[in-house]
Protein backbone atom coordinates (compact mmCIF):
# COMPACT_ATOMS: atom_id res chain seq x y z
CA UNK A 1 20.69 -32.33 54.81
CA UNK A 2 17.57 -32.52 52.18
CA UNK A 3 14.98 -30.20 51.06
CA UNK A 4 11.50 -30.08 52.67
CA UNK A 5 8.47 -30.64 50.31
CA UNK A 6 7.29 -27.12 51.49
CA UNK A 7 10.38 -25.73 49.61
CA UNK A 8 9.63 -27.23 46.93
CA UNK A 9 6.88 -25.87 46.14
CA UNK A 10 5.65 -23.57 42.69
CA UNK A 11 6.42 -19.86 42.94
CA UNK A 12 3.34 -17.73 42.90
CA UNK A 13 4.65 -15.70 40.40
CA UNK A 14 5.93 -15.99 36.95
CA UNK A 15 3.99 -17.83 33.95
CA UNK A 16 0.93 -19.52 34.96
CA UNK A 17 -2.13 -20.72 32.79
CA UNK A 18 -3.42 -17.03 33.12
CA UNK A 19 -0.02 -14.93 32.62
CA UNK A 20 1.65 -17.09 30.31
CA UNK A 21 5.28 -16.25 28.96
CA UNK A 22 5.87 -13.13 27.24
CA UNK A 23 6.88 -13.72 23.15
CA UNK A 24 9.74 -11.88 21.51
CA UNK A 25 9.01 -9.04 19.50
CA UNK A 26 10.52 -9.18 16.22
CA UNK A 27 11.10 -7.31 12.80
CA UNK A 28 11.86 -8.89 9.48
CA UNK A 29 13.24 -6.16 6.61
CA UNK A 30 13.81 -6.42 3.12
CA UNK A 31 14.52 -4.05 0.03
CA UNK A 32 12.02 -3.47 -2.51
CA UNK A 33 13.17 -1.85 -6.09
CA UNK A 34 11.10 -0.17 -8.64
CA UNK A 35 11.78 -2.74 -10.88
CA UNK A 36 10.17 -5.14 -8.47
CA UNK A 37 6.93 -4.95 -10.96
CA UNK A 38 6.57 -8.77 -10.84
CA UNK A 39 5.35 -10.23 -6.77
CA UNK A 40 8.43 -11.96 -5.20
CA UNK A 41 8.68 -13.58 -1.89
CA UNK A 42 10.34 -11.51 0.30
CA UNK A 43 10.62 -12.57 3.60
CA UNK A 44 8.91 -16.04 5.59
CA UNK A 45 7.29 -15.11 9.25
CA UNK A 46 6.80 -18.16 11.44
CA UNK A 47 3.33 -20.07 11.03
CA UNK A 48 2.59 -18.87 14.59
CA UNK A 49 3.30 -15.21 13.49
CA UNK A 50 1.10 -11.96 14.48
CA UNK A 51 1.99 -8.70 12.41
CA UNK A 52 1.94 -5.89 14.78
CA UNK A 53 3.43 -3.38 12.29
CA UNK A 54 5.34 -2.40 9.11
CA UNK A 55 7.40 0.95 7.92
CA UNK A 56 8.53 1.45 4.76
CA UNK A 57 11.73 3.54 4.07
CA UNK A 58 12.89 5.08 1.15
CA UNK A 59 12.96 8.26 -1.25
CA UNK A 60 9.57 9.00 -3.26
CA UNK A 61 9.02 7.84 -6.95
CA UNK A 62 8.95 10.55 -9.44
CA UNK A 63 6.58 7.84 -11.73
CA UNK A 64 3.83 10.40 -13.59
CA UNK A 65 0.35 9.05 -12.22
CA UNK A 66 1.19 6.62 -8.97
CA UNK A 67 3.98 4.55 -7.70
CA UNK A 68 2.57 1.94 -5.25
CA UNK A 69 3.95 -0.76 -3.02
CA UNK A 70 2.16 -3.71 -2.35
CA UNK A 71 2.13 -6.94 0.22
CA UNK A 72 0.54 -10.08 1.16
CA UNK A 73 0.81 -13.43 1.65
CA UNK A 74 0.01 -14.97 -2.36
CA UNK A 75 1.30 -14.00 -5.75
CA UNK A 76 -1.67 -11.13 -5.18
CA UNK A 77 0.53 -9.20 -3.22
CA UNK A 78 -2.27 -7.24 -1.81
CA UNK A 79 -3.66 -8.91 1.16
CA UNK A 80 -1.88 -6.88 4.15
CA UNK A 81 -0.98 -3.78 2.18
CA UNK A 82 -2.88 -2.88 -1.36
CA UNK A 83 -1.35 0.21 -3.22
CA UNK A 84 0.76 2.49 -0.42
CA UNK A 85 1.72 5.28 -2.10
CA UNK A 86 5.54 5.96 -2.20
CA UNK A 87 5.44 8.95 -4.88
CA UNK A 88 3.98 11.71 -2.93
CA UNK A 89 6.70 11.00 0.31
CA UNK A 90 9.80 9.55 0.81
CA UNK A 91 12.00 8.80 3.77
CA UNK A 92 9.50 7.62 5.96
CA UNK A 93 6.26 6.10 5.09
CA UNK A 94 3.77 4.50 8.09
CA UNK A 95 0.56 2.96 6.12
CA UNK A 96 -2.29 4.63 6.29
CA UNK A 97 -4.41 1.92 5.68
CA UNK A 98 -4.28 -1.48 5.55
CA UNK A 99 -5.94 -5.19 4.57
CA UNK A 100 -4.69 -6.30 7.94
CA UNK A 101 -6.60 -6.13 10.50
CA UNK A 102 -4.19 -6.04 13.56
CA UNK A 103 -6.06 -9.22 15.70
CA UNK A 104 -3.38 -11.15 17.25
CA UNK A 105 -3.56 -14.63 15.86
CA UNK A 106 -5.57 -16.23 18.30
CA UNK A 107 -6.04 -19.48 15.73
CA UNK A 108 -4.12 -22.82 15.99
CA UNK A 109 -0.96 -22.72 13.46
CA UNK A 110 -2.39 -22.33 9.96
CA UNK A 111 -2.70 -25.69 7.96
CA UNK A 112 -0.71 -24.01 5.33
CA UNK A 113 2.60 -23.65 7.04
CA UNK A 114 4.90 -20.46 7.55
CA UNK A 115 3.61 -17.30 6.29
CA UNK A 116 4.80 -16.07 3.23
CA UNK A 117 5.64 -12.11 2.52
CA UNK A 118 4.84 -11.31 -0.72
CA UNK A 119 5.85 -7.78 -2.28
CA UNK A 120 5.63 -5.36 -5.48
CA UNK A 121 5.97 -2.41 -6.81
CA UNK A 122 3.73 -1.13 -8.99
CA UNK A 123 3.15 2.42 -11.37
CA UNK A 124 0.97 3.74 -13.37
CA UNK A 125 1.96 6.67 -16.76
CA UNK A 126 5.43 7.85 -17.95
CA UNK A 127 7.93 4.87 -16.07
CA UNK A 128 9.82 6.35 -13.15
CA UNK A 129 13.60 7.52 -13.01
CA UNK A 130 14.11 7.87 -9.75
CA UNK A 131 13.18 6.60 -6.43
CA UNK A 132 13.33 3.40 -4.51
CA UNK A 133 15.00 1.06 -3.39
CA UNK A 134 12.61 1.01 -0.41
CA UNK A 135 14.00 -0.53 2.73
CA UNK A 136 10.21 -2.74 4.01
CA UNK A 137 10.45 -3.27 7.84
CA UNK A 138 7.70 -6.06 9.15
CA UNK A 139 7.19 -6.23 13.04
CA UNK A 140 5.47 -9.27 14.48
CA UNK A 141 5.45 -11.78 17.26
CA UNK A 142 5.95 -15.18 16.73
C-alpha cells in the first residue's frame, strides 16, 4: 500500500509566502533604582527585535524638581524613552510619549548585532528619599 502523489500534496492553508508564521510575543523586565544615575545595560532584545510596548511599575519619587527614567539603545539612554516622569505617579506608569516610533522592523538584522537596553534614572533639586525601585517591562517580537 503507498501514497498517491495527489496526497501528497501542500495544504492550502497554513504559512505561505503571503501569511507567513506568526512570531512569539514577548516581554523582557528589569528593576531600575534611584540610584541608577549612571546608564547600565539592562536587558539584550534579539537583533531581529520589534518593541511593541513598555510599562513601568513602581511607587513615585518624592525628588524636589523631577525624577525621570530614561531608555535606549547607547550609553545616551534616551533613544526609545527620554525623561518619563515617575514623581508625579506611581504604581503604574504607560509612557506618554516616546522616541520610538512603533514601525515593526521591516529592515534586514541590524549590522550591529542584538539590541541593547539601556536605562537611568535621573533627578533634578533636593536628592530623593523615597521611591523606586521601578519594575521596567519591555514587550516586543522577535
Amino acid at each position: 500500500m503507498g501514497l498517491k502523489t495527489s496526497d501528497l500534496t501542500a495544504p492550502i492553508y497554513g504559512p505561505t509566502t503571503l501569511t507567513p508564521p506568526g512570531k512569539d510575543h514577548l516581554t523582557k523586565t528589569f528593576t531600575l533604582a534611584r540610584t541608577d544615575t549612571v546608564a547600565d545595560v539592562k536587558a539584550v532584545l534579539p537583533a531581529s527585535a520589534t518593541i511593541m510596548d513598555f510599562r513601568i511599575y513602581g511607587p513615585a519619587s518624592n525628588a524636589a524638581t523631577t525624577a525621570t527614567i530614561n531608555l535606549g539603545t547607547t550609553v545616551t539612554a534616551t533613544e526609545i524613552l527620554n525623561a518619563q516622569d515617575v514623581k508625579t505617579a506611581g504604581g503604574l506608569v504607560r509612557p506618554t510619549t516616546s522616541v520610538q516610533s512603533f514601525v515593526p522592523n521591516l529592515e534586514p538584522v541590524p549590522w550591529v548585532g542584538d539590541i541593547q537596553i539601556w536605562a537611568k534614572y535621573a533627578e533634578t533639586g533636593t536628592a530623593s528619599t523615597l521611591g523606586g525601585p521601578w519594575v521596567v517591562m519591555i514587550d516586543y517580537i522577535p
